[in-house]
PDB file of N, CA and C in Angstrom:
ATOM      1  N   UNK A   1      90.513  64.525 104.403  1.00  0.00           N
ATOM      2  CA  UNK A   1      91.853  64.986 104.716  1.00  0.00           C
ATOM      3  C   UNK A   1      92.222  66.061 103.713  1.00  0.00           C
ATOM      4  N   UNK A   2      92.811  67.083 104.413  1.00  0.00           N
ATOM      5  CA  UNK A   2      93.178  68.409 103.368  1.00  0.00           C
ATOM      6  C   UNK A   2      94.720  68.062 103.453  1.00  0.00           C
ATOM      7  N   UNK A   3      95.330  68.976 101.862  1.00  0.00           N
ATOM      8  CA  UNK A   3      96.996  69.507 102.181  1.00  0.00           C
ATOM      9  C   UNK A   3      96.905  70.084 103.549  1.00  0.00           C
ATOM     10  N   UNK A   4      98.078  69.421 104.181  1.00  0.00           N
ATOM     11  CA  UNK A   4      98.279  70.234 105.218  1.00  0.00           C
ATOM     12  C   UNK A   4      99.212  71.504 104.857  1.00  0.00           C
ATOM     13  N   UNK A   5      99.053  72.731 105.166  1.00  0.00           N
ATOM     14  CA  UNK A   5      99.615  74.024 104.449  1.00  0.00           C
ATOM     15  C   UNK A   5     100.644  74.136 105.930  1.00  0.00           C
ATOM     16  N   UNK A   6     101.698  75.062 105.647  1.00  0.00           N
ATOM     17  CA  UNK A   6     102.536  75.497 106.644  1.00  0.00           C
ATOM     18  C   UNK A   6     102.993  77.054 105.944  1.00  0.00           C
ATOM     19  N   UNK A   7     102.991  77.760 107.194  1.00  0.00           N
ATOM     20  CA  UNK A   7     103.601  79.314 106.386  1.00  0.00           C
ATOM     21  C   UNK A   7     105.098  79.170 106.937  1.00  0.00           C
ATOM     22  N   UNK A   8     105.926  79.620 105.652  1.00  0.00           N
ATOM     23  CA  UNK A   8     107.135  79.361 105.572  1.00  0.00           C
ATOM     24  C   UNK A   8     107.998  80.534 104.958  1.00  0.00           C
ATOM     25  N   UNK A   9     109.383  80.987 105.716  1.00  0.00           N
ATOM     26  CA  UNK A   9     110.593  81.466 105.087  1.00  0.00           C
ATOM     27  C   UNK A   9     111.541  80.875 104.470  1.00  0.00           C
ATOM     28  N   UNK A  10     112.115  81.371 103.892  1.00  0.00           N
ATOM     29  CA  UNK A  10     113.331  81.194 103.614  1.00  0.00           C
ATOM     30  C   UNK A  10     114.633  82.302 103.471  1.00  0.00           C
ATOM     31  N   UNK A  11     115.456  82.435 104.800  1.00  0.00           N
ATOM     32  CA  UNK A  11     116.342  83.059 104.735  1.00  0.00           C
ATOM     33  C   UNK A  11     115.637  84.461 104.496  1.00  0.00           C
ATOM     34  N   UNK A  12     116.015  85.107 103.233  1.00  0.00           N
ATOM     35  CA  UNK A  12     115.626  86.520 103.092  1.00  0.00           C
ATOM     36  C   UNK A  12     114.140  86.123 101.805  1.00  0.00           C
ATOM     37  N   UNK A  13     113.873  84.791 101.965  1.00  0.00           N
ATOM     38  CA  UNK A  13     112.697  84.839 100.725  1.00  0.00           C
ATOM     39  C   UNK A  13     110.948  85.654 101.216  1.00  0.00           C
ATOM     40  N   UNK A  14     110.283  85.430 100.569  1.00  0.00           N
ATOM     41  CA  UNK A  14     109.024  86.066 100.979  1.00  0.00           C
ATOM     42  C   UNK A  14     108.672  84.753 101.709  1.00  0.00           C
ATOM     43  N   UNK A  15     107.887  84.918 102.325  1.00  0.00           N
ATOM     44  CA  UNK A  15     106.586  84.037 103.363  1.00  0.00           C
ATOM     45  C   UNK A  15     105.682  83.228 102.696  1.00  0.00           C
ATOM     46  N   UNK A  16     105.868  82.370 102.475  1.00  0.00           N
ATOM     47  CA  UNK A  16     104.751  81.459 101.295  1.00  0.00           C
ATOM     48  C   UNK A  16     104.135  80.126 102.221  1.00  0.00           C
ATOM     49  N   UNK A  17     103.332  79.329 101.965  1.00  0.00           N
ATOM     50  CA  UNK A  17     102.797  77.889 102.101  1.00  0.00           C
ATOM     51  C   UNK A  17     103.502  77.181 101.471  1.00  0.00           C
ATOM     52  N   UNK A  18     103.135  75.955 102.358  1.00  0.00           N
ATOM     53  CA  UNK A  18     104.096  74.417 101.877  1.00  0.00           C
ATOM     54  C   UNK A  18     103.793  73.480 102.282  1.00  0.00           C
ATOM     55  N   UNK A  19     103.693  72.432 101.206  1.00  0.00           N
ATOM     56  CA  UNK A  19     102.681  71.149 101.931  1.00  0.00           C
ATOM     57  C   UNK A  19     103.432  70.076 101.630  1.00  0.00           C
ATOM     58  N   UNK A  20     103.929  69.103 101.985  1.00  0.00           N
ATOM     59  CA  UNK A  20     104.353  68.158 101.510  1.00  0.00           C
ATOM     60  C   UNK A  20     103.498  66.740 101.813  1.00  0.00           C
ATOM     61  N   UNK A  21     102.872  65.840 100.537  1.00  0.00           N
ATOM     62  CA  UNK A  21     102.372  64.541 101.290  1.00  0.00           C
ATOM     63  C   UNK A  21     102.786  63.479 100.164  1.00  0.00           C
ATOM     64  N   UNK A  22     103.269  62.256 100.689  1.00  0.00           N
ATOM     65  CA  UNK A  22     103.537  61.362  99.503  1.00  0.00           C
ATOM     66  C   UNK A  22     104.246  61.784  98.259  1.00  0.00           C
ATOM     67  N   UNK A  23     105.193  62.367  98.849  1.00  0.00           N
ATOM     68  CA  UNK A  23     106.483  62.478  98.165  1.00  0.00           C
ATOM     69  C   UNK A  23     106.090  63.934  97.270  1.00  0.00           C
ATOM     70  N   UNK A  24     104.745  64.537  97.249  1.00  0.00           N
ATOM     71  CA  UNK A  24     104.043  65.179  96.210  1.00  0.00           C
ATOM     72  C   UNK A  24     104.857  66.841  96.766  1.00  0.00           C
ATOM     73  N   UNK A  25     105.044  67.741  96.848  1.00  0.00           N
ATOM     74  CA  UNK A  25     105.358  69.063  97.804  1.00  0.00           C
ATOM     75  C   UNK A  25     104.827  69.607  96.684  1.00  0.00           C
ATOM     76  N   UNK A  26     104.106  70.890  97.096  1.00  0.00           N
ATOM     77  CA  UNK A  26     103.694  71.758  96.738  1.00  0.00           C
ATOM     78  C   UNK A  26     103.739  73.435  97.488  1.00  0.00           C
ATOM     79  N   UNK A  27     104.147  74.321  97.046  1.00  0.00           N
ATOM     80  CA  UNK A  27     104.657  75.699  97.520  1.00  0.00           C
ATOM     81  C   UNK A  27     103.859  76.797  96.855  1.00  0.00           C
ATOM     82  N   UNK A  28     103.208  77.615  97.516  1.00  0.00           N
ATOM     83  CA  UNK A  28     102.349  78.892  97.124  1.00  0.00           C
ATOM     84  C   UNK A  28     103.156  79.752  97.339  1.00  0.00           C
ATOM     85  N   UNK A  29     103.482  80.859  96.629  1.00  0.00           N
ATOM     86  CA  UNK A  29     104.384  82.345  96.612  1.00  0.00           C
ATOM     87  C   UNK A  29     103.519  83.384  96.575  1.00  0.00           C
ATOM     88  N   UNK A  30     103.457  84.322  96.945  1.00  0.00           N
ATOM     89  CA  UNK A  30     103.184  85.471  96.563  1.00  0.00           C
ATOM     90  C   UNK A  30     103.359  86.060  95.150  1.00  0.00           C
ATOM     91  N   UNK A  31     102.224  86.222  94.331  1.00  0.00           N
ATOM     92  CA  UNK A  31     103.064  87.407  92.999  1.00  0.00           C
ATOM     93  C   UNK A  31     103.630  88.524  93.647  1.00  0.00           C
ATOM     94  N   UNK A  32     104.930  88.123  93.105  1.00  0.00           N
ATOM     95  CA  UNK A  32     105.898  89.632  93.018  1.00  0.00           C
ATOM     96  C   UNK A  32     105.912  91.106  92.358  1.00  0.00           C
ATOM     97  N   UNK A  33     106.155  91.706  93.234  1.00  0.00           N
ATOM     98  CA  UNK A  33     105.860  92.908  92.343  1.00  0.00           C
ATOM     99  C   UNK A  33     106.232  93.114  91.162  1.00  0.00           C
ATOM    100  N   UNK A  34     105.538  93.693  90.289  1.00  0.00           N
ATOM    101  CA  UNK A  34     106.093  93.713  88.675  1.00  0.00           C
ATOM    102  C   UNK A  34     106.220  92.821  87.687  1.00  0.00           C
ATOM    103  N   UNK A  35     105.928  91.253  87.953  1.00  0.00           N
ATOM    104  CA  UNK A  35     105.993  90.126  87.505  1.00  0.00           C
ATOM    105  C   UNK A  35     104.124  89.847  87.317  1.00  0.00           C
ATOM    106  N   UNK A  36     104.405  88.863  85.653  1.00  0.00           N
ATOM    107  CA  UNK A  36     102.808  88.325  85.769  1.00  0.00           C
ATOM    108  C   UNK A  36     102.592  87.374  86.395  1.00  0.00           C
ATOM    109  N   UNK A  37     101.150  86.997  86.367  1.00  0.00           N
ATOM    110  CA  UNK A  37     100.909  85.676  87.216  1.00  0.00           C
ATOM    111  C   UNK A  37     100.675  85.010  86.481  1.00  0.00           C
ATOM    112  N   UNK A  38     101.294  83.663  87.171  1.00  0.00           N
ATOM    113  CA  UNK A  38     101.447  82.784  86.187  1.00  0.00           C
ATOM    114  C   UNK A  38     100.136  81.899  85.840  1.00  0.00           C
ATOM    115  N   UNK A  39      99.039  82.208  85.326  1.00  0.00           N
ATOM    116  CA  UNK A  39      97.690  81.632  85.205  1.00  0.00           C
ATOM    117  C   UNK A  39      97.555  80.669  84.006  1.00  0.00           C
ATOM    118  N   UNK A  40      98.710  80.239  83.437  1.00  0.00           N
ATOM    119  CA  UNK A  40      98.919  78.987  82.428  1.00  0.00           C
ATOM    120  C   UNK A  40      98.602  77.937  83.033  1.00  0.00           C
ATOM    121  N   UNK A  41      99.310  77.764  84.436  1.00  0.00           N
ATOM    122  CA  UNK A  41      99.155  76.389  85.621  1.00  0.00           C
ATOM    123  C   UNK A  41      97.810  76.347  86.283  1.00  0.00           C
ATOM    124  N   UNK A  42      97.347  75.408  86.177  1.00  0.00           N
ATOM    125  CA  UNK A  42      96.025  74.829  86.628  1.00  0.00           C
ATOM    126  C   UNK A  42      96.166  74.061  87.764  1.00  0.00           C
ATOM    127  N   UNK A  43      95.984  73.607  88.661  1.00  0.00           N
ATOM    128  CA  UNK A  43      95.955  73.036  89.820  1.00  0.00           C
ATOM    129  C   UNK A  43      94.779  72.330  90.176  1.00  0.00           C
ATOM    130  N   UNK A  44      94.584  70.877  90.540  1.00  0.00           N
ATOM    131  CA  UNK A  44      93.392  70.666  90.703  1.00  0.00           C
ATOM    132  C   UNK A  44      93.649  69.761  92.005  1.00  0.00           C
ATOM    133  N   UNK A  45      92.588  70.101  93.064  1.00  0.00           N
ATOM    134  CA  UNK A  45      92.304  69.141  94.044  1.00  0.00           C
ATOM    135  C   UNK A  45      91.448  68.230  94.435  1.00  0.00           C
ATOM    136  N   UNK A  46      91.157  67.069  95.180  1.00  0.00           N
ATOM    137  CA  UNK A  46      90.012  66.385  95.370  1.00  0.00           C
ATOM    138  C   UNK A  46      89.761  67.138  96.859  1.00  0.00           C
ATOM    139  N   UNK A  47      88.717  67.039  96.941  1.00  0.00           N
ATOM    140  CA  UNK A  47      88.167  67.603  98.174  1.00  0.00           C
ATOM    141  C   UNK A  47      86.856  67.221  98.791  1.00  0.00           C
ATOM    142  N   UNK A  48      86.526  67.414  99.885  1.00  0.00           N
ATOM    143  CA  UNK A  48      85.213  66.909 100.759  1.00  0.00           C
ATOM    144  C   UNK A  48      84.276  67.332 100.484  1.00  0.00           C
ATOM    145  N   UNK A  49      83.778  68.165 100.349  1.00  0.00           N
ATOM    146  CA  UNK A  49      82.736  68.907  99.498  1.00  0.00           C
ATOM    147  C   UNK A  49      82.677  70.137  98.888  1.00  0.00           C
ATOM    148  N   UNK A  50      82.985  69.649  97.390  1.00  0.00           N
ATOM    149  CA  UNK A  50      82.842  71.512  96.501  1.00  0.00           C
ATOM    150  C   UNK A  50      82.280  72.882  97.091  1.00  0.00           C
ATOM    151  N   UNK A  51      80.840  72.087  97.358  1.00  0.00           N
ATOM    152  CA  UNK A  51      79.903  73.140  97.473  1.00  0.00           C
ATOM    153  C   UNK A  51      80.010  73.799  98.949  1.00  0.00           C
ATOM    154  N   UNK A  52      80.475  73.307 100.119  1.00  0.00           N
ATOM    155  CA  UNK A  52      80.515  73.691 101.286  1.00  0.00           C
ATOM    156  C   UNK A  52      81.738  74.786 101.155  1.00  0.00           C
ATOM    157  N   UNK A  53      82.837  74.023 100.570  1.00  0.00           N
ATOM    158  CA  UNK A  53      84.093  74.923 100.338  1.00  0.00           C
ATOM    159  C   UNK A  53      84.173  75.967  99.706  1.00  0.00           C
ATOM    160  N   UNK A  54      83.467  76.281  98.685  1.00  0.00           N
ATOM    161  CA  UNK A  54      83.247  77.605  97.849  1.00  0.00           C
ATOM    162  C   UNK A  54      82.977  78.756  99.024  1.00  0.00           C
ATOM    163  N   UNK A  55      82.063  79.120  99.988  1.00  0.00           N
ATOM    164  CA  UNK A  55      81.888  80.155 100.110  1.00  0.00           C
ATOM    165  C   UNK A  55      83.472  80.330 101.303  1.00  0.00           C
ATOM    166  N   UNK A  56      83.926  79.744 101.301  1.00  0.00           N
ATOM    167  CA  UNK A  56      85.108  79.943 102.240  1.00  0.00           C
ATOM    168  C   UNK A  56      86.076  80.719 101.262  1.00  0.00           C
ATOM    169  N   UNK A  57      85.971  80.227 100.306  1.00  0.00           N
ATOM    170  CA  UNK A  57      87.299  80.179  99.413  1.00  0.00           C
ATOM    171  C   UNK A  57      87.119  81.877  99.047  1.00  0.00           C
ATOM    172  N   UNK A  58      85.421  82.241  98.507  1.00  0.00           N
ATOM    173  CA  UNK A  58      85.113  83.486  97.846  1.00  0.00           C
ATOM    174  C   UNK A  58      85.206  84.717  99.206  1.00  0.00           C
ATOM    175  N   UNK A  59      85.259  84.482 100.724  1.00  0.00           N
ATOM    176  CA  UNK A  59      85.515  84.999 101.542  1.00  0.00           C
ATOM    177  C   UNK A  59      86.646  85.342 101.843  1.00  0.00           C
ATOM    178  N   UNK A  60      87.320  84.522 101.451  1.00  0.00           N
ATOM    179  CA  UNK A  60      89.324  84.729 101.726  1.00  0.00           C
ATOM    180  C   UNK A  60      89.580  85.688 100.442  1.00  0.00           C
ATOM    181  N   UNK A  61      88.683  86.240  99.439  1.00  0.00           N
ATOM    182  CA  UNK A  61      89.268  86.633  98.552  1.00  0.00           C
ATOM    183  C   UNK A  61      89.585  85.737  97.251  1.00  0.00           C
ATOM    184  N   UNK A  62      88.798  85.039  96.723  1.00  0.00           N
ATOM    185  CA  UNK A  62      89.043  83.879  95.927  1.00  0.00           C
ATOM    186  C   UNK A  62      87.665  84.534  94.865  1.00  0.00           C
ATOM    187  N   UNK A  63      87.152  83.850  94.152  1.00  0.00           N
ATOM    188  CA  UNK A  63      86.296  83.826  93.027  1.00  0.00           C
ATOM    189  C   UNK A  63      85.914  82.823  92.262  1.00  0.00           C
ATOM    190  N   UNK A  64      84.474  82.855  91.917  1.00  0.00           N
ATOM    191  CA  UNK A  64      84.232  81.565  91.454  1.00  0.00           C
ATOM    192  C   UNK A  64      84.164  81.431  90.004  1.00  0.00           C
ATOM    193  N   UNK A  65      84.764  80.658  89.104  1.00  0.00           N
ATOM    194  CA  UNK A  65      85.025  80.917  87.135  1.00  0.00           C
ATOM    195  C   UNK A  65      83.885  80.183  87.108  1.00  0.00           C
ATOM    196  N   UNK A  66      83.649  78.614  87.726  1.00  0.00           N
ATOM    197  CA  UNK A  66      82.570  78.047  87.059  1.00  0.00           C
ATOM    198  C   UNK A  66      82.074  77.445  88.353  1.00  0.00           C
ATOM    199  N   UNK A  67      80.726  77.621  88.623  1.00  0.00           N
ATOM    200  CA  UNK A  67      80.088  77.201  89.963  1.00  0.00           C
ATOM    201  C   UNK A  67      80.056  75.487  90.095  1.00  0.00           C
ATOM    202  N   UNK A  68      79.976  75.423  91.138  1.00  0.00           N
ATOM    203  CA  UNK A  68      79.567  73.443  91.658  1.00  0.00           C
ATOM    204  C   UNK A  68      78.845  73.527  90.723  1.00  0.00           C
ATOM    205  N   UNK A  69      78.830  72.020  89.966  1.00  0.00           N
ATOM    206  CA  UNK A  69      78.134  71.533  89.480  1.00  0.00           C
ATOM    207  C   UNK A  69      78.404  70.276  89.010  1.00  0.00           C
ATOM    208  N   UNK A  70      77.499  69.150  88.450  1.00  0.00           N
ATOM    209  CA  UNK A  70      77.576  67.734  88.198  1.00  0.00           C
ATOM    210  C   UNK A  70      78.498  67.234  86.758  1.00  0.00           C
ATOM    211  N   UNK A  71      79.513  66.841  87.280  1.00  0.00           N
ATOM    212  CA  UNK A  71      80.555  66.048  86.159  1.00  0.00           C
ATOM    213  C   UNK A  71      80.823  64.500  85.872  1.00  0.00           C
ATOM    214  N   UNK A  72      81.429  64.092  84.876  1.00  0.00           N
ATOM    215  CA  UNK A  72      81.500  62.917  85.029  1.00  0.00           C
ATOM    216  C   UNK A  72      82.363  62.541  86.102  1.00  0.00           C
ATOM    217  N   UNK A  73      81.494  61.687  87.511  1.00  0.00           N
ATOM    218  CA  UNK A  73      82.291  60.497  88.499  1.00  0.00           C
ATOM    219  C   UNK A  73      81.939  61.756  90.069  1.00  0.00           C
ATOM    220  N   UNK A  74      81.465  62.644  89.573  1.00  0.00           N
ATOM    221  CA  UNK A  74      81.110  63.605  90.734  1.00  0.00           C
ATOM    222  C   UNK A  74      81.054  64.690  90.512  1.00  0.00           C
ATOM    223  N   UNK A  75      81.633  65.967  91.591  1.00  0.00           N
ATOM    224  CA  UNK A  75      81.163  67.387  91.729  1.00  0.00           C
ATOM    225  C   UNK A  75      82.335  68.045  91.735  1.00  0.00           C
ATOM    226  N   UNK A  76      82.104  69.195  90.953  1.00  0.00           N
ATOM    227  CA  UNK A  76      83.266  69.849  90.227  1.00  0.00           C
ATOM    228  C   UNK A  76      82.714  71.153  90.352  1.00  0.00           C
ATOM    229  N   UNK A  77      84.427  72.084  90.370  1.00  0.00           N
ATOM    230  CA  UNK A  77      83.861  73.712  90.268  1.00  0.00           C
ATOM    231  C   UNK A  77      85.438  74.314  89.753  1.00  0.00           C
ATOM    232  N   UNK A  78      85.873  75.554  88.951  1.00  0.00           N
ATOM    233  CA  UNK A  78      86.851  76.321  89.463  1.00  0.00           C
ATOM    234  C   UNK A  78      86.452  77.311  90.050  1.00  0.00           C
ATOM    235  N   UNK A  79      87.705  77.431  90.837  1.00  0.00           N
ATOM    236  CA  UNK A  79      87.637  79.044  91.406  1.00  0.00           C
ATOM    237  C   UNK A  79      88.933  79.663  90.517  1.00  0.00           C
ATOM    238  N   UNK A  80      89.343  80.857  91.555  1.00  0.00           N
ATOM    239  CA  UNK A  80      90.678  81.574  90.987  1.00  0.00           C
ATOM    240  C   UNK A  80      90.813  82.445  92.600  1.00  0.00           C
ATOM    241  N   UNK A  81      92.047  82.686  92.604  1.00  0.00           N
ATOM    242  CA  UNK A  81      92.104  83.778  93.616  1.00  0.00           C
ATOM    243  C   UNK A  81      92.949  84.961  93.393  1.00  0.00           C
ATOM    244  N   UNK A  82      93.170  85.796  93.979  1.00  0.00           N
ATOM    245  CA  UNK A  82      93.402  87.167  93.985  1.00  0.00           C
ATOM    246  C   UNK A  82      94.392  87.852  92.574  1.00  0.00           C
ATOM    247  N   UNK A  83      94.911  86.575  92.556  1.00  0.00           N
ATOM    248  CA  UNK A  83      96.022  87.201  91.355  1.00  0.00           C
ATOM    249  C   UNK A  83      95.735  86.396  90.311  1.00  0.00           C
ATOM    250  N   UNK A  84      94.802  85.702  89.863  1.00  0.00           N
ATOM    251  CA  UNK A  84      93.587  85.183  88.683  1.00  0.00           C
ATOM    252  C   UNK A  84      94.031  83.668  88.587  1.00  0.00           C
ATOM    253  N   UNK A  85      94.827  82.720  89.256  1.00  0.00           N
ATOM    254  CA  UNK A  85      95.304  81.574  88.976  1.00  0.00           C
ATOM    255  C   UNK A  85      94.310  80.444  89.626  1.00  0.00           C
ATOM    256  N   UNK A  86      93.547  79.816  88.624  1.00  0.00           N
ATOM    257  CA  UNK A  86      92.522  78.985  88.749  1.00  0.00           C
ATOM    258  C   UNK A  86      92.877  77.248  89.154  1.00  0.00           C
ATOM    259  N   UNK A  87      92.230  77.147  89.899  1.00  0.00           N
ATOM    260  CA  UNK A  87      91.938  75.856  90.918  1.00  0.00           C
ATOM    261  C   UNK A  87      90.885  75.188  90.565  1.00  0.00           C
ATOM    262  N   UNK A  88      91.011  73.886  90.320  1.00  0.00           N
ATOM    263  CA  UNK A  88      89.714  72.802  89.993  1.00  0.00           C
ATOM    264  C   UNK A  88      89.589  72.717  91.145  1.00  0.00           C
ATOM    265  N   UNK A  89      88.555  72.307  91.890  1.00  0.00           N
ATOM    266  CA  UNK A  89      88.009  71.486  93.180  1.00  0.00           C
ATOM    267  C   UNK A  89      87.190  70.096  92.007  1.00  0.00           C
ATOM    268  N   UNK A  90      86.830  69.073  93.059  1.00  0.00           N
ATOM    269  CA  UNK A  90      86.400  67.614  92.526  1.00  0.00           C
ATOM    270  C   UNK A  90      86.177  67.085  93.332  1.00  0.00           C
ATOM    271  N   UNK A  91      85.180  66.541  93.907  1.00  0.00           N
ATOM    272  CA  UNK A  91      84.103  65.766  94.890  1.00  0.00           C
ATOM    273  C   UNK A  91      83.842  64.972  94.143  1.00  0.00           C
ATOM    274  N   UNK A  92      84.122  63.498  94.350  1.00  0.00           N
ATOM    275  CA  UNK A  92      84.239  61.871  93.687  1.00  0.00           C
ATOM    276  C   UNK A  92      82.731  61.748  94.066  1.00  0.00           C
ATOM    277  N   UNK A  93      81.827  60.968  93.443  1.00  0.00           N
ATOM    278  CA  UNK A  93      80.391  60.703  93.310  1.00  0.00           C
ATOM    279  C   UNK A  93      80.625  59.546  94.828  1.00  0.00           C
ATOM    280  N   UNK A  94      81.406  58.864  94.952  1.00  0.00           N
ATOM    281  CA  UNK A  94      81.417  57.911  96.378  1.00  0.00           C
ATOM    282  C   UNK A  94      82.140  58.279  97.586  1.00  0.00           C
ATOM    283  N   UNK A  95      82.671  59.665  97.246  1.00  0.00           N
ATOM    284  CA  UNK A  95      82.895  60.694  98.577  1.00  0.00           C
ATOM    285  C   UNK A  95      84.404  60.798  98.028  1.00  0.00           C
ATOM    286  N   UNK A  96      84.814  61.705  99.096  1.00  0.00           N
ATOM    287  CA  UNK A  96      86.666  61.788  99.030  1.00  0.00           C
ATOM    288  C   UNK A  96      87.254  61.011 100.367  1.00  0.00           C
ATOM    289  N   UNK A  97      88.205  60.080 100.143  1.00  0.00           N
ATOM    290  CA  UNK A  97      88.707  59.519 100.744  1.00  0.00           C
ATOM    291  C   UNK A  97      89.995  58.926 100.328  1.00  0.00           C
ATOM    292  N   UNK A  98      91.011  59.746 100.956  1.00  0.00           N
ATOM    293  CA  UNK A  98      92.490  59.274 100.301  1.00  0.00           C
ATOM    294  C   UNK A  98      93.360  58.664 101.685  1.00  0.00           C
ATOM    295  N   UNK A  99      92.371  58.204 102.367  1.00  0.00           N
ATOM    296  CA  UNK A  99      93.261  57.541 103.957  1.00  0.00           C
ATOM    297  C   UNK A  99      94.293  56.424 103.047  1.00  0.00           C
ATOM    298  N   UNK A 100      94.330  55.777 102.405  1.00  0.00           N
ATOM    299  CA  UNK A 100      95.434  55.026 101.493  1.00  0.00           C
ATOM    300  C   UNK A 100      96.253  55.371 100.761  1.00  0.00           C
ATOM    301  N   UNK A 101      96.138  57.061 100.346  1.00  0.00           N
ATOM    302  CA  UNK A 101      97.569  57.640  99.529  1.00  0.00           C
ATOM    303  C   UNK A 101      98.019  58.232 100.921  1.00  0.00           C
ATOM    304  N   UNK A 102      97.287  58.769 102.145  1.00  0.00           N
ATOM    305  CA  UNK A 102      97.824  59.223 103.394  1.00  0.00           C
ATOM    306  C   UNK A 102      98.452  58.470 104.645  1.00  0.00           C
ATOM    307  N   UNK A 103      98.679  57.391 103.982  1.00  0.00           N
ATOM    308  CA  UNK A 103      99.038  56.186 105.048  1.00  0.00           C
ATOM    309  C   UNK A 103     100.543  56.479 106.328  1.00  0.00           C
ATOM    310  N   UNK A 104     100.910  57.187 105.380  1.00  0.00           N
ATOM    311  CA  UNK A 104     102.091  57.601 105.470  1.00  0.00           C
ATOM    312  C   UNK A 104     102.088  59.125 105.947  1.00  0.00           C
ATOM    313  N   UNK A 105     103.281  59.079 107.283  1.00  0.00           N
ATOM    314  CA  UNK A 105     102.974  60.417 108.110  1.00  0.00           C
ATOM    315  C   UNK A 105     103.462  61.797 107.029  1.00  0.00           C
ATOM    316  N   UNK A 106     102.045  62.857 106.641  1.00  0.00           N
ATOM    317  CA  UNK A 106     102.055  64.140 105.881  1.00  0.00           C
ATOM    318  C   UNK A 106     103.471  64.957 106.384  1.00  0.00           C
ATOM    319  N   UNK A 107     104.418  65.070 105.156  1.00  0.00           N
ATOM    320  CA  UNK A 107     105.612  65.581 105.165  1.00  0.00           C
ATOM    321  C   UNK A 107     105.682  67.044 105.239  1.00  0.00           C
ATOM    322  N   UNK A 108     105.584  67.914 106.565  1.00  0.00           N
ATOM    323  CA  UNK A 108     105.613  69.581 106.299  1.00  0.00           C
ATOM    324  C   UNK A 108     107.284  70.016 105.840  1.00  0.00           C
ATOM    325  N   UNK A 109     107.035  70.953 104.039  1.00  0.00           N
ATOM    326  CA  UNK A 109     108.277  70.902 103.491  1.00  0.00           C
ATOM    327  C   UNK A 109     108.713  71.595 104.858  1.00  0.00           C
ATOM    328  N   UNK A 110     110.423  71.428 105.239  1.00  0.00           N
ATOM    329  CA  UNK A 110     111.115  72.244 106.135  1.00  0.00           C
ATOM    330  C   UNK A 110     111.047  71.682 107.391  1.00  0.00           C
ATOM    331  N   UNK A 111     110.455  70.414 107.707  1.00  0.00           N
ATOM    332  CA  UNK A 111     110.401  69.513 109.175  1.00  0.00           C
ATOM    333  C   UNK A 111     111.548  69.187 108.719  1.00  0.00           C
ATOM    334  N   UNK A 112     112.115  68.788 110.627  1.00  0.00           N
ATOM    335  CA  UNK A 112     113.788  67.595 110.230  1.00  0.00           C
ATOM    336  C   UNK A 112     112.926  66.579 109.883  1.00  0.00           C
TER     337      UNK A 112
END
């Protein structure tokens, strides 16, 4: 199971993604013109497989900092994308499976 992403306005805001699951929401923006990016924040996801997902990610315009490779409890990589803000990926050594934090119907921010 992935974030489910939604492309979203607001009023006169820019067009961004928005995921909401288990109370968690999370929102992607655009860097603004003239502003830095904010590459202090790290973000990390569990996911289905590192290694399948990488060449998707480096196709959309993404980049890879440190390739798949073997960590403690499973498979790990960062990337970064266009405006340099880096993403853990993490593949659990007994697979990814969060059907028990997803029990509960995935909240898109901005549904009634």
């Amino acid at each position: 199971m992935n974030l489910p992403f939604a492309r979203q306005s607001h009023g006169t805001g820019p067009s961004h993604y928005a995921s909401g699951v288990c109370g968690l929401v999370v929102e992607i923006y655009p860097l603004a013109p003239g502003q830095p990016a904010t590459t202090a924040t790290r973000l990390g996801f569990q996911v289905e497989a590192v290694d399948t997902l990488i060449a998707g990610l480096v196709e959309a315009g993404g980049a890879v900092v440190v390739a798949p490779r073997e960590v403690p409890g499973g498979r790990g990589a960062v990337v970064s994308d266009p405006d340099g803000h880096r993403v853990e990926l993490f593949t659990p050594a007994g697979g990814h499976d969060v059907g028990t934090y997803l029990a509960e119907r995935p909240l898109i921010v901005g549904e009634p």
